[in-house]
PDB file of N, CA and C in Angstrom:
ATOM      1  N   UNK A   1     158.891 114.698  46.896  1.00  0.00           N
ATOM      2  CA  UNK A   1     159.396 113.446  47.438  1.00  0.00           C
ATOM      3  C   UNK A   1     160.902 113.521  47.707  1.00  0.00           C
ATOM      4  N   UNK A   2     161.556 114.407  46.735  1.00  0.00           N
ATOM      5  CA  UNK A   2     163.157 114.359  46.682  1.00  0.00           C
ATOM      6  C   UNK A   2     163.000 115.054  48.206  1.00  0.00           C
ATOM      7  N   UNK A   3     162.665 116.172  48.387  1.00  0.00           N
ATOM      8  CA  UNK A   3     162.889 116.884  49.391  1.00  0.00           C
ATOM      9  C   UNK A   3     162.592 115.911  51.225  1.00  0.00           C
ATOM     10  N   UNK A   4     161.952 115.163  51.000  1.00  0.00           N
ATOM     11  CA  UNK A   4     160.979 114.267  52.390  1.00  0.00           C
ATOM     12  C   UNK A   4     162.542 113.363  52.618  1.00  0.00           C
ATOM     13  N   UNK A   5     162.843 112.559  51.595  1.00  0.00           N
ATOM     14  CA  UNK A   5     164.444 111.943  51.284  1.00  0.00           C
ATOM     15  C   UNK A   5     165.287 112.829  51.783  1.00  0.00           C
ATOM     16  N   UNK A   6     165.423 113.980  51.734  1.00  0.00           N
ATOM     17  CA  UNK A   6     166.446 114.336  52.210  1.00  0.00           C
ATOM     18  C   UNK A   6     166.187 114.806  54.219  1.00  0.00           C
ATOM     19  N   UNK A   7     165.119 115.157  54.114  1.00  0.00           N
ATOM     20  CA  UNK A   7     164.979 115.233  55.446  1.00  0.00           C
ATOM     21  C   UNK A   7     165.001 113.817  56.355  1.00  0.00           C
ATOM     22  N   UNK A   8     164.790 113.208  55.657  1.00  0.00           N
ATOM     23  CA  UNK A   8     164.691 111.643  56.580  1.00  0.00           C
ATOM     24  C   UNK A   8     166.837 111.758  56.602  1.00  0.00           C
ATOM     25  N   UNK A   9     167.223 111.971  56.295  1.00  0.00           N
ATOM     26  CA  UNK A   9     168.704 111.171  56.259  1.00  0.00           C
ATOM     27  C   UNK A   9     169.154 111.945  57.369  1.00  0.00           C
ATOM     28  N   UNK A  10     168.878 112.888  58.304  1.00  0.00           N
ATOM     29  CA  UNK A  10     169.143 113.374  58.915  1.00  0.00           C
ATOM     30  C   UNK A  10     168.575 113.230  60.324  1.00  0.00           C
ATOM     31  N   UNK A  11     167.519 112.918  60.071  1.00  0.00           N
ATOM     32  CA  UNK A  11     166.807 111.763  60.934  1.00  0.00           C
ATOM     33  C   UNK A  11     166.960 110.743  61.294  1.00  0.00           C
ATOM     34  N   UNK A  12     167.587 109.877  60.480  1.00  0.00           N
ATOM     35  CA  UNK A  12     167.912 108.568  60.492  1.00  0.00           C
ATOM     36  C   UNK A  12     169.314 108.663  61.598  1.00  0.00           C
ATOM     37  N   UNK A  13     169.973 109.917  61.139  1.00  0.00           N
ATOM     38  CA  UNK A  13     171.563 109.794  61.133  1.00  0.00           C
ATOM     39  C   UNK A  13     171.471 110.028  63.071  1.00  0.00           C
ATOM     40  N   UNK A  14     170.375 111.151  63.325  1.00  0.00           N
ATOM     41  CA  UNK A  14     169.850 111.338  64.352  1.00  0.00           C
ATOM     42  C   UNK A  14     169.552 110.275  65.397  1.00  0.00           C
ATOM     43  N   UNK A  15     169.010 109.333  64.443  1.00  0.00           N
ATOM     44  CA  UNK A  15     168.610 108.099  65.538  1.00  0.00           C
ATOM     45  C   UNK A  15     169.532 107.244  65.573  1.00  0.00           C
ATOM     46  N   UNK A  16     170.287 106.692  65.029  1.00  0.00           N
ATOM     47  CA  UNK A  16     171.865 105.993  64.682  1.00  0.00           C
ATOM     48  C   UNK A  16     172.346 107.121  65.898  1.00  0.00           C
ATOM     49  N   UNK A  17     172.874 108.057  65.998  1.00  0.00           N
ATOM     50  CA  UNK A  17     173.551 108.787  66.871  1.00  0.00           C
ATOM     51  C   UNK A  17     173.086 108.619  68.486  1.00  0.00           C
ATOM     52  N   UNK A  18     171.535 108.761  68.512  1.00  0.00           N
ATOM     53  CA  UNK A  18     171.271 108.707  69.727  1.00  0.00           C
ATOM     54  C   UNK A  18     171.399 106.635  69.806  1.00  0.00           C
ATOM     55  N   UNK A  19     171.171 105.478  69.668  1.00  0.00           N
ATOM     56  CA  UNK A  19     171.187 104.446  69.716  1.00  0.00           C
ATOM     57  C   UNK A  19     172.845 104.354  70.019  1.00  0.00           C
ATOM     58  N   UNK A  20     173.742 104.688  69.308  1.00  0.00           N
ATOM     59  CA  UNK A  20     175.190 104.772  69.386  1.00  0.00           C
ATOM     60  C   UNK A  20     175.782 105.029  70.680  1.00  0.00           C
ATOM     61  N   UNK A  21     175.114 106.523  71.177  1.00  0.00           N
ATOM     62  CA  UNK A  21     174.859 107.460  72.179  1.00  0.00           C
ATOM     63  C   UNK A  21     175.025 106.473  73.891  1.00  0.00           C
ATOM     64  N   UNK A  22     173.752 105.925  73.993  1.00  0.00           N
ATOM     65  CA  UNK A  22     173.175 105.212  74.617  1.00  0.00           C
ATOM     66  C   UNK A  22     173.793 103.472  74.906  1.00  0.00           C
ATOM     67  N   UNK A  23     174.447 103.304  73.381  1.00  0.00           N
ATOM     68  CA  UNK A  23     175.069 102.093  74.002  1.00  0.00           C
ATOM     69  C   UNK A  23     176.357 102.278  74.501  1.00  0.00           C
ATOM     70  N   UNK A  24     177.278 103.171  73.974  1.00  0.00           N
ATOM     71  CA  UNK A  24     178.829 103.947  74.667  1.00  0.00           C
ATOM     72  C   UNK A  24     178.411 104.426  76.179  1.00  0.00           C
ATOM     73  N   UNK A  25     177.260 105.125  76.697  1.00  0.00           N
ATOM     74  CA  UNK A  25     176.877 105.199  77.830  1.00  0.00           C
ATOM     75  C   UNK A  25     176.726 103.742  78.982  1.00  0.00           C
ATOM     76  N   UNK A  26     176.609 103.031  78.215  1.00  0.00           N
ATOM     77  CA  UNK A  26     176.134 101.713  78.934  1.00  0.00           C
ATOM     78  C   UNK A  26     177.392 101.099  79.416  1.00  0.00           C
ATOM     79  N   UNK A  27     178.547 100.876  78.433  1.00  0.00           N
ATOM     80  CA  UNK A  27     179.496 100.188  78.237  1.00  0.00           C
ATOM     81  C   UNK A  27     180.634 100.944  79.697  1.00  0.00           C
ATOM     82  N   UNK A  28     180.018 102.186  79.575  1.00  0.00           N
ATOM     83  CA  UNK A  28     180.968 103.165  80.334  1.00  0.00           C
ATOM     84  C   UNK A  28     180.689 102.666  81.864  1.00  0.00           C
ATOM     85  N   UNK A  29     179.494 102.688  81.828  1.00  0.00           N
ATOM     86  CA  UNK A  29     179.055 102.346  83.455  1.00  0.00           C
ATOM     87  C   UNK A  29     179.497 100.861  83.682  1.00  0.00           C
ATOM     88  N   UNK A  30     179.500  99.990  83.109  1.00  0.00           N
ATOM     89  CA  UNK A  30     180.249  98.743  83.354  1.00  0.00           C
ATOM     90  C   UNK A  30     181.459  98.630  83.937  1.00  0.00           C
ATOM     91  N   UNK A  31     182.563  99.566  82.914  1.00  0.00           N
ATOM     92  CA  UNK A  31     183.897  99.249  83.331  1.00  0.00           C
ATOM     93  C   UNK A  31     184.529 101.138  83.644  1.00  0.00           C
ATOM     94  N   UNK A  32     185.155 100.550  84.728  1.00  0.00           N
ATOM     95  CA  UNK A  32     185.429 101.645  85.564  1.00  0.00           C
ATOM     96  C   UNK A  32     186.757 102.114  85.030  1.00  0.00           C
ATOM     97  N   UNK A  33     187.345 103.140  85.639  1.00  0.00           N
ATOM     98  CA  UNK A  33     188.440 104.064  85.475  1.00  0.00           C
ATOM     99  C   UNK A  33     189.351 103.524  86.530  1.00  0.00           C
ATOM    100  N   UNK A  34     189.537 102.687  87.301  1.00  0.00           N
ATOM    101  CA  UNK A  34     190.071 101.924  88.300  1.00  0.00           C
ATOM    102  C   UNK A  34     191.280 101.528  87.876  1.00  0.00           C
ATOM    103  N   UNK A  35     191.638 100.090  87.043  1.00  0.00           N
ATOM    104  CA  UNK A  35     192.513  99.587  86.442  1.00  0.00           C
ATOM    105  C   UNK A  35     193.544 101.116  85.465  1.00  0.00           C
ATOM    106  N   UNK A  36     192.909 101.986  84.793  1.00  0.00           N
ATOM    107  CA  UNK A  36     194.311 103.073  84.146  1.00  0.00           C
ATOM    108  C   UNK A  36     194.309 103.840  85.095  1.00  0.00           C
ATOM    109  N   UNK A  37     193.696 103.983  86.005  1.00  0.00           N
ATOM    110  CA  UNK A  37     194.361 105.047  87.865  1.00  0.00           C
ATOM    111  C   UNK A  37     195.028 104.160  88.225  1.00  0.00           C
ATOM    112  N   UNK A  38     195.210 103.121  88.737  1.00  0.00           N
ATOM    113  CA  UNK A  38     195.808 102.651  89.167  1.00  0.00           C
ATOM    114  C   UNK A  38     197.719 102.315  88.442  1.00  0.00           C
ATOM    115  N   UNK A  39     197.317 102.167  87.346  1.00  0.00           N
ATOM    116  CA  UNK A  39     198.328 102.592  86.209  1.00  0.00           C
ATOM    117  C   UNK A  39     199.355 103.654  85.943  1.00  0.00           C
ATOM    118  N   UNK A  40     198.727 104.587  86.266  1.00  0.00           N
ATOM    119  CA  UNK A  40     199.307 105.822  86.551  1.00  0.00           C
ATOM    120  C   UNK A  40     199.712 105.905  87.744  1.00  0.00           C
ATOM    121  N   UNK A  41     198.838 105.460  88.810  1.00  0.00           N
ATOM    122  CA  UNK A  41     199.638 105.642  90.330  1.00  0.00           C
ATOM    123  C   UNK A  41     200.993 104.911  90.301  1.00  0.00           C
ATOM    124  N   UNK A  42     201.078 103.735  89.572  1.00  0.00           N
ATOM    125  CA  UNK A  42     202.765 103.046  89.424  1.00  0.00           C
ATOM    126  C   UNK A  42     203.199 103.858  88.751  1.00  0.00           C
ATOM    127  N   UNK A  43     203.040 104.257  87.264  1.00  0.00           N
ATOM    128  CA  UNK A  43     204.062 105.116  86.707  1.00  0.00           C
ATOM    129  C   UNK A  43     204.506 106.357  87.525  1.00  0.00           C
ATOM    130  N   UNK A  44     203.715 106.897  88.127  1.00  0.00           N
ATOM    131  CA  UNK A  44     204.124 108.010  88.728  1.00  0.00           C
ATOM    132  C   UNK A  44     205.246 107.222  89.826  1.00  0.00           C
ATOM    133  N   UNK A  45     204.849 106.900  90.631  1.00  0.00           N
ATOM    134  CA  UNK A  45     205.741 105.742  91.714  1.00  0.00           C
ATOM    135  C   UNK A  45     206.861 105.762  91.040  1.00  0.00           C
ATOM    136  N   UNK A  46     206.628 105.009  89.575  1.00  0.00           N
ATOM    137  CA  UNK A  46     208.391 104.736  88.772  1.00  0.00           C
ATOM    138  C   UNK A  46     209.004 105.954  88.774  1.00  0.00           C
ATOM    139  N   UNK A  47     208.402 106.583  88.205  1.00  0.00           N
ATOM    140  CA  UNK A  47     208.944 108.133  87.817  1.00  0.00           C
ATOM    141  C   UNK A  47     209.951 109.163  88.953  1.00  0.00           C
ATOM    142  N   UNK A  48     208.976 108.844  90.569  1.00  0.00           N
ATOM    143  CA  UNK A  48     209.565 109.329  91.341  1.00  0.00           C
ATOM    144  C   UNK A  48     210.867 108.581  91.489  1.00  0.00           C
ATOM    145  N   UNK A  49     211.099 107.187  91.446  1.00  0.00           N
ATOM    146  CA  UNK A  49     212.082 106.891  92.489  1.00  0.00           C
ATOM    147  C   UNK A  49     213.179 106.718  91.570  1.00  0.00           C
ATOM    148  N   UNK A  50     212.709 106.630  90.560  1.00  0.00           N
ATOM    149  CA  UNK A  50     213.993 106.799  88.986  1.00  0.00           C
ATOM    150  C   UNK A  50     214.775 108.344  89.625  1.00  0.00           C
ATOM    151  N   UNK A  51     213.635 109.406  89.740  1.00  0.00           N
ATOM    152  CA  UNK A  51     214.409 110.552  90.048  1.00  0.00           C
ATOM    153  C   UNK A  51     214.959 111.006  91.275  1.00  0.00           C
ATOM    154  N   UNK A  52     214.563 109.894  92.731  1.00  0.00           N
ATOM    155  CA  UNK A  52     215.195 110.391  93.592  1.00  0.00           C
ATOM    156  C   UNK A  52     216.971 109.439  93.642  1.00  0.00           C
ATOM    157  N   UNK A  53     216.393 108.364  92.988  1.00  0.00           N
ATOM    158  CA  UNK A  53     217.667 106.993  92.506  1.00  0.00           C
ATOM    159  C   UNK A  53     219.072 107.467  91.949  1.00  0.00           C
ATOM    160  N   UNK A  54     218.885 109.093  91.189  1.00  0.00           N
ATOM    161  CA  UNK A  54     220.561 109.388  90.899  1.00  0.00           C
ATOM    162  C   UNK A  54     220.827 110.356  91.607  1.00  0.00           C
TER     163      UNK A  54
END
């Protein structure tokens, strides 16, 4: 029995991982990479004209 216990926890941890898995996948397709590109396209912008500015 000790031994069945220990194989289940790894199983369990297995299915927790894939459920985890699957909802971080979901969340991803919702919200896009749009808003921090766009973020970076200003910083870069700042960056340049700071350095063409002296």
């Amino acid at each position: 029995m000790d031994a069945l216990a220990w194989l289940l926890i790894p199983l369990v941890a297995a299915v927790v991982a894939g459920l985890w898995g699957s909802w971080a996948l979901r969340t991803r397709k919702i919200r896009s990479d749009g808003p921090e590109l766009d973020g970076y396209a200003r910083f870069r912008e700042a960056m340049e004209k700071s350095r063409t500015g002296t």
